[in-house]
Protein backbone atom coordinates (compact mmCIF):
# COMPACT_ATOMS: atom_id res chain seq x y z
CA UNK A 1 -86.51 -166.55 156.36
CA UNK A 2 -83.41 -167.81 158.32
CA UNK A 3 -79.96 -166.92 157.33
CA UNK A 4 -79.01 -169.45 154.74
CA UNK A 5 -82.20 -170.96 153.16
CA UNK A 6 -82.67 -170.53 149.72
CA UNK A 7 -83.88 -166.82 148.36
CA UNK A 8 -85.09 -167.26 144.97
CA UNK A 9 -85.79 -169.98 141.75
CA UNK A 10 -85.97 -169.70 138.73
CA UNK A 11 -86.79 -171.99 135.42
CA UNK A 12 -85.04 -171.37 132.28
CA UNK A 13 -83.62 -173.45 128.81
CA UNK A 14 -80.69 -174.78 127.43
CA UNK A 15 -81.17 -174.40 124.01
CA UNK A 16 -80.15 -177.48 121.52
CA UNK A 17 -81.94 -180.62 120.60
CA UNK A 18 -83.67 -181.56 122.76
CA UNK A 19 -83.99 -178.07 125.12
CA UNK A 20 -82.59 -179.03 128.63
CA UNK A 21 -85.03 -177.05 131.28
CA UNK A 22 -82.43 -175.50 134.11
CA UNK A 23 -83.51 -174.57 137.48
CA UNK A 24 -81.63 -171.88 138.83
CA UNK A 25 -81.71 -171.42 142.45
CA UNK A 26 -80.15 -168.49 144.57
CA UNK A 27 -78.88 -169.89 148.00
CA UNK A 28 -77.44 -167.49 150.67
CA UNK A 29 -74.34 -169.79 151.55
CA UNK A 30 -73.44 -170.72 148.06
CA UNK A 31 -69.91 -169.32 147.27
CA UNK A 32 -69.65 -170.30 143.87
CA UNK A 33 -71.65 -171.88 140.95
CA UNK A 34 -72.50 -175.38 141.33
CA UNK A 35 -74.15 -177.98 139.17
CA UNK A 36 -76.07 -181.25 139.61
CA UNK A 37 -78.16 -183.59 137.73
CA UNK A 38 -80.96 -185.63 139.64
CA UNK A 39 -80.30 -189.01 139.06
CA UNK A 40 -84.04 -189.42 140.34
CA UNK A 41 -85.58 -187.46 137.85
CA UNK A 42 -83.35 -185.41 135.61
CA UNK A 43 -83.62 -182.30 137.23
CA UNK A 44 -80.77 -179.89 136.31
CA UNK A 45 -79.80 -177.31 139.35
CA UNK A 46 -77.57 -174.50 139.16
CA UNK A 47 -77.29 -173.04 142.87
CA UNK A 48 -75.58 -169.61 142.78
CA UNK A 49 -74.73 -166.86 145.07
CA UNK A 50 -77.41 -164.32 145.53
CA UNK A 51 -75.64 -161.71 143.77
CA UNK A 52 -74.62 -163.41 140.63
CA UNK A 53 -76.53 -162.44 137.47
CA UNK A 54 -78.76 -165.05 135.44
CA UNK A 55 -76.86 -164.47 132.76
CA UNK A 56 -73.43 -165.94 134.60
CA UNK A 57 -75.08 -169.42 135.48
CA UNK A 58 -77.05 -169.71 132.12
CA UNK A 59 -73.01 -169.10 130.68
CA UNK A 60 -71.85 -171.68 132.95
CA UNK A 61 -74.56 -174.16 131.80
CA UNK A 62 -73.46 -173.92 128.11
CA UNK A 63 -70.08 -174.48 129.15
CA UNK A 64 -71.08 -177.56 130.86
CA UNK A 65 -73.69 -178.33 128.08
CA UNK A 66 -71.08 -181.75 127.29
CA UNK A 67 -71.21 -182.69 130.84
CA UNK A 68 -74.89 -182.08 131.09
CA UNK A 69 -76.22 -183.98 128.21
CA UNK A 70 -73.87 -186.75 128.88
CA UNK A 71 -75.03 -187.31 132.21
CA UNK A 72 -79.24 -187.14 131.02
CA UNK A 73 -78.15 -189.90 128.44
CA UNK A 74 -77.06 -192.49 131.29
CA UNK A 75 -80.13 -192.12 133.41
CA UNK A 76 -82.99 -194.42 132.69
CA UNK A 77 -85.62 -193.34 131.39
CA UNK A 78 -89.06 -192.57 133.31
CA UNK A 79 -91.89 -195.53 133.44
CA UNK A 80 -95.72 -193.77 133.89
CA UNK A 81 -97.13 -196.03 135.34
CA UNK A 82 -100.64 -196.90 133.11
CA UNK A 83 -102.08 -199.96 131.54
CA UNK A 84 -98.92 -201.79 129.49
CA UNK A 85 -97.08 -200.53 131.57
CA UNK A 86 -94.40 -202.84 133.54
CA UNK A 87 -93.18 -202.35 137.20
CA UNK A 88 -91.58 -204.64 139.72
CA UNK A 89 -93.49 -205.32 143.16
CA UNK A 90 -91.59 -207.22 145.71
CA UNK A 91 -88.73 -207.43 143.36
CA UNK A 92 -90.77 -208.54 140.41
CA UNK A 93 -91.70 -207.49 137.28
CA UNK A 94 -95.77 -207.32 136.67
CA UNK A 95 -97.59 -206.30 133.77
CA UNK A 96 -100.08 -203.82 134.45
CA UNK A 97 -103.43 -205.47 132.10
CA UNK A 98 -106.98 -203.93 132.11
CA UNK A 99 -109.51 -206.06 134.44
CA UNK A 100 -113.07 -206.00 134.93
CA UNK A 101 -114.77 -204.47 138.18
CA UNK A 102 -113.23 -201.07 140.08
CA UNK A 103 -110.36 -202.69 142.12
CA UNK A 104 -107.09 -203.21 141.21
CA UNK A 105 -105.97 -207.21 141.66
CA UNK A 106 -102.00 -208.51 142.35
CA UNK A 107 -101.26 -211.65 140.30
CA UNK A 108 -98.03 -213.32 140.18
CA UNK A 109 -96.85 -211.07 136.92
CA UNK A 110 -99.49 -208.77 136.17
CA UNK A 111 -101.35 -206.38 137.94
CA UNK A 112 -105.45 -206.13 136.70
CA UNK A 113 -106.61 -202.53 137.04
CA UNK A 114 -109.88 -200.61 135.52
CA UNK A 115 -108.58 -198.82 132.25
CA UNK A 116 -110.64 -195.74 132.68
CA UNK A 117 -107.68 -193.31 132.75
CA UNK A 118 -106.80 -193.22 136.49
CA UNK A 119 -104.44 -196.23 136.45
CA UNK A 120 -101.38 -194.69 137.91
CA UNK A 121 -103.68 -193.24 140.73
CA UNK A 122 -105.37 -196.57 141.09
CA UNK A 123 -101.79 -198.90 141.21
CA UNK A 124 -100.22 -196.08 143.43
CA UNK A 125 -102.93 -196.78 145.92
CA UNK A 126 -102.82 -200.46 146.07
CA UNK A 127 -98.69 -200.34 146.53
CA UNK A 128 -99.15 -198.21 149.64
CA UNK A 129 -101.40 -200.39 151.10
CA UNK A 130 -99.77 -203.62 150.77
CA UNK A 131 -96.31 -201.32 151.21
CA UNK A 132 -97.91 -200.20 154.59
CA UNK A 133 -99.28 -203.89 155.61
CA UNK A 134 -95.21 -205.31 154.74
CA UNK A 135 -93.71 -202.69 157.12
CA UNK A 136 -96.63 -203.16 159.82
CA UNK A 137 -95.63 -206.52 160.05
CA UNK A 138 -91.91 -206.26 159.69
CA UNK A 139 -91.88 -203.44 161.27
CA UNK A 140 -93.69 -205.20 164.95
CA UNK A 141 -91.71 -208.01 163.76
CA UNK A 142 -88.45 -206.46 164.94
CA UNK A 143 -89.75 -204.11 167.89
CA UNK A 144 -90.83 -207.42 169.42
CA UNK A 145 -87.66 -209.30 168.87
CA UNK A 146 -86.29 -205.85 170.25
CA UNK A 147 -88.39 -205.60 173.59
CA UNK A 148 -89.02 -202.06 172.40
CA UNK A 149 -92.41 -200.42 171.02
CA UNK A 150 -92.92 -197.97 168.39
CA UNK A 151 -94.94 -195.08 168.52
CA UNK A 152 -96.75 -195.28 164.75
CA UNK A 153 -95.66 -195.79 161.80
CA UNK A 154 -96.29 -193.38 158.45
CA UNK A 155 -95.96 -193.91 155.10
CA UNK A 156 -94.53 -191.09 152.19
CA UNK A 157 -92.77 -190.23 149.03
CA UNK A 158 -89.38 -189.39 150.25
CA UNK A 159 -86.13 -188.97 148.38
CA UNK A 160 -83.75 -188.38 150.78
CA UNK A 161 -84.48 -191.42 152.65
CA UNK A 162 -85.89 -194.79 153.12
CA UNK A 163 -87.26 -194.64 156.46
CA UNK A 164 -86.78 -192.82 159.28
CA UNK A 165 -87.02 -193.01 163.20
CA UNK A 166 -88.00 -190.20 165.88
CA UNK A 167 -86.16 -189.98 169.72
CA UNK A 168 -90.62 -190.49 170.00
CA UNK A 169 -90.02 -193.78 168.54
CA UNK A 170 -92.05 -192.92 165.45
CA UNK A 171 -90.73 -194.62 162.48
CA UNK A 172 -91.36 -193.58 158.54
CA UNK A 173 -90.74 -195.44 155.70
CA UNK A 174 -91.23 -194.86 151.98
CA UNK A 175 -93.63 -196.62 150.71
CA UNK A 176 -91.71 -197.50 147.45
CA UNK A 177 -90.01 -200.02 149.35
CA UNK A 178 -92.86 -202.55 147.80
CA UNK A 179 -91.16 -202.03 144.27
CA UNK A 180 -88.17 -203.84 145.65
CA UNK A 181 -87.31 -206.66 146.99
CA UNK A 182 -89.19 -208.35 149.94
CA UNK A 183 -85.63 -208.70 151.61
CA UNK A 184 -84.41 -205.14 151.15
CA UNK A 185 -87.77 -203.97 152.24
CA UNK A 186 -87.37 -206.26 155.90
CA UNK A 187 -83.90 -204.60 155.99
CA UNK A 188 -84.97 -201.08 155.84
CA UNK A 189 -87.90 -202.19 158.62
CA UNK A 190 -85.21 -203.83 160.67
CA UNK A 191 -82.47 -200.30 160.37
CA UNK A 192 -85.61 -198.46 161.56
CA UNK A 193 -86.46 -200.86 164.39
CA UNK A 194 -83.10 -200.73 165.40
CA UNK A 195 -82.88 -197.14 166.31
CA UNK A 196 -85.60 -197.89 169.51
CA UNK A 197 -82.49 -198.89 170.80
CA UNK A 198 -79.43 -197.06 169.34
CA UNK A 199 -80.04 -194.07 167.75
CA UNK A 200 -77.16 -193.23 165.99
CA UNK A 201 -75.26 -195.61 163.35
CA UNK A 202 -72.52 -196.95 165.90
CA UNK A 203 -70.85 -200.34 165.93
CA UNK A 204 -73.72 -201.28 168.40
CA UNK A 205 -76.34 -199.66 166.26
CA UNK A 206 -75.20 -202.14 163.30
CA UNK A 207 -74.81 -204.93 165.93
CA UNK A 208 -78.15 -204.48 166.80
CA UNK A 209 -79.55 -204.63 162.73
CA UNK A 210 -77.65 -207.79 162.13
CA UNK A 211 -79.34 -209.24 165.70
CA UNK A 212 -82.60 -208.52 164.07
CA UNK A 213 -82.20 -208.53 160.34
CA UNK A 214 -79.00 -211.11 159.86
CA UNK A 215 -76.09 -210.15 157.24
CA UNK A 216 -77.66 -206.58 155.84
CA UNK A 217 -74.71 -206.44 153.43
CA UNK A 218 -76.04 -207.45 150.54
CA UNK A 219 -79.51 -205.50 151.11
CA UNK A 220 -78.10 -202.22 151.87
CA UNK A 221 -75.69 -202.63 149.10
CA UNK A 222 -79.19 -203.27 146.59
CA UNK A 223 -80.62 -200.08 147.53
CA UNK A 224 -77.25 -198.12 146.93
CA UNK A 225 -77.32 -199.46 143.95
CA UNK A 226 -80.81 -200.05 142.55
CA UNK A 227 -82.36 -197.67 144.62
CA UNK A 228 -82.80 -194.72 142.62
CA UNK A 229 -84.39 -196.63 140.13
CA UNK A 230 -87.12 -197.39 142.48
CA UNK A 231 -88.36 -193.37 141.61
CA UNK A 232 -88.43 -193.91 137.98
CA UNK A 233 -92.09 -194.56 138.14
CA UNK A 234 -94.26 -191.72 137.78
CA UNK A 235 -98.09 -192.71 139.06
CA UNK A 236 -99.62 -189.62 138.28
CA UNK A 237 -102.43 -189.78 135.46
């Protein structure tokens, strides 16, 4: 284990109504107590020195119960993602229905998917492949208004990021970008693209976005806003 990763975790429970579920997790470089509530999906961390007890953070939790509870109560709440269900693609809303035959079908507002229990599964899959056929296209788009190629392109579940370029020219992308947008998704394709050429986020990096993409204000500014919301919805049956 290197000097500084994190030693040990551990689950335990606010008490009250309803029971909070802490996470407390030892990290070498941690000085202090710390707190933080995921605004992605209410996780509540308490990173503490390796030597301090349980007993300390679980103390500092109940002191911070106000704060805590406070902050769970502005979050949105979680959408799973089965038939009733409603989630944006491309920026708008659809209404997941049950439909005949074993595919699942886009429509202007709905989405028609077997009901035989696997309908997150099912709708997950379909978003990652019309998420993976938006950036392919964006995505050569932009290299070819660049002059540069890309080495492939993969798709995940990240949380940290949107996309993602390698000095190998291999771009990643999250394939929730199909929940918003169509615009914000282009933008993200375009910030990737860009790094062929710059990579680092100079003035000639952004230069090079707005070359491709146009005025990325008002995108970038969508997913620092909205963008957390895009992991609200939970696609596991």
């Amino acid at each position: 284990m290197s000097r500084g990763s994190t030693n040990t975790m551990a689950e335990h429970v606010l008490d009250g109504d309803p029971p909070v579920p802490l996470v407390l997790r030892r990290a070498a470089r941690a000085r202090r107590i710390s707190l933080r509530v995921s605004q992605l999906d209410g996780r509540v961390t308490l990173t503490l020195p390796p030597g301090v007890p349980d007993r300390e953070a679980l103390a500092f939790a109940r002191e911070k119960e106000s704060w805590i509870r406070d902050h769970l109560a502005r979050r949105d709440s979680d959408v799973t993602v089965t038939i009733g269900a409603e989630i944006p693609v491309e920026g708008t809303p659809r209404l997941i229905r049950a439909g005949a035959g074993r595919g699942v079908r886009l429509g202007a507002d709905d989405i028609l998917c077997p009901d035989d229990g696997r309908a997150g599964v099912r709708v997950r899959g379909a978003l990652r492949a019309l998420a993976r056929d938006r950036l392919v296209a964006a995505s050569d788009h932009y290299a070819g208004a660049l002059g540069r190629d890309y080495a492939r392109i993969t798709l995940r579940d990240t949380r940290s990021r949107w996309g993602s370029c390698s000095s190998a020219g291999a771009l990643m992308y999250s394939w929730r970008l199909i929940l918003a947008p169509a615009e914000v998704l282009s933008y993200v394709a375009a910030h990737e693209v860009a790094h062929l050429a710059e990579m680092n986020h100079s003035a000639r990096f952004w230069a090079v976005v707005e070359d491709l993409y146009g005025p990325y204000e008002d995108a970038r500014q969508w997913l620092r806003v909205n963008g957390q919301d895009l992991h609200r919805y939970r696609f596991e049956d």
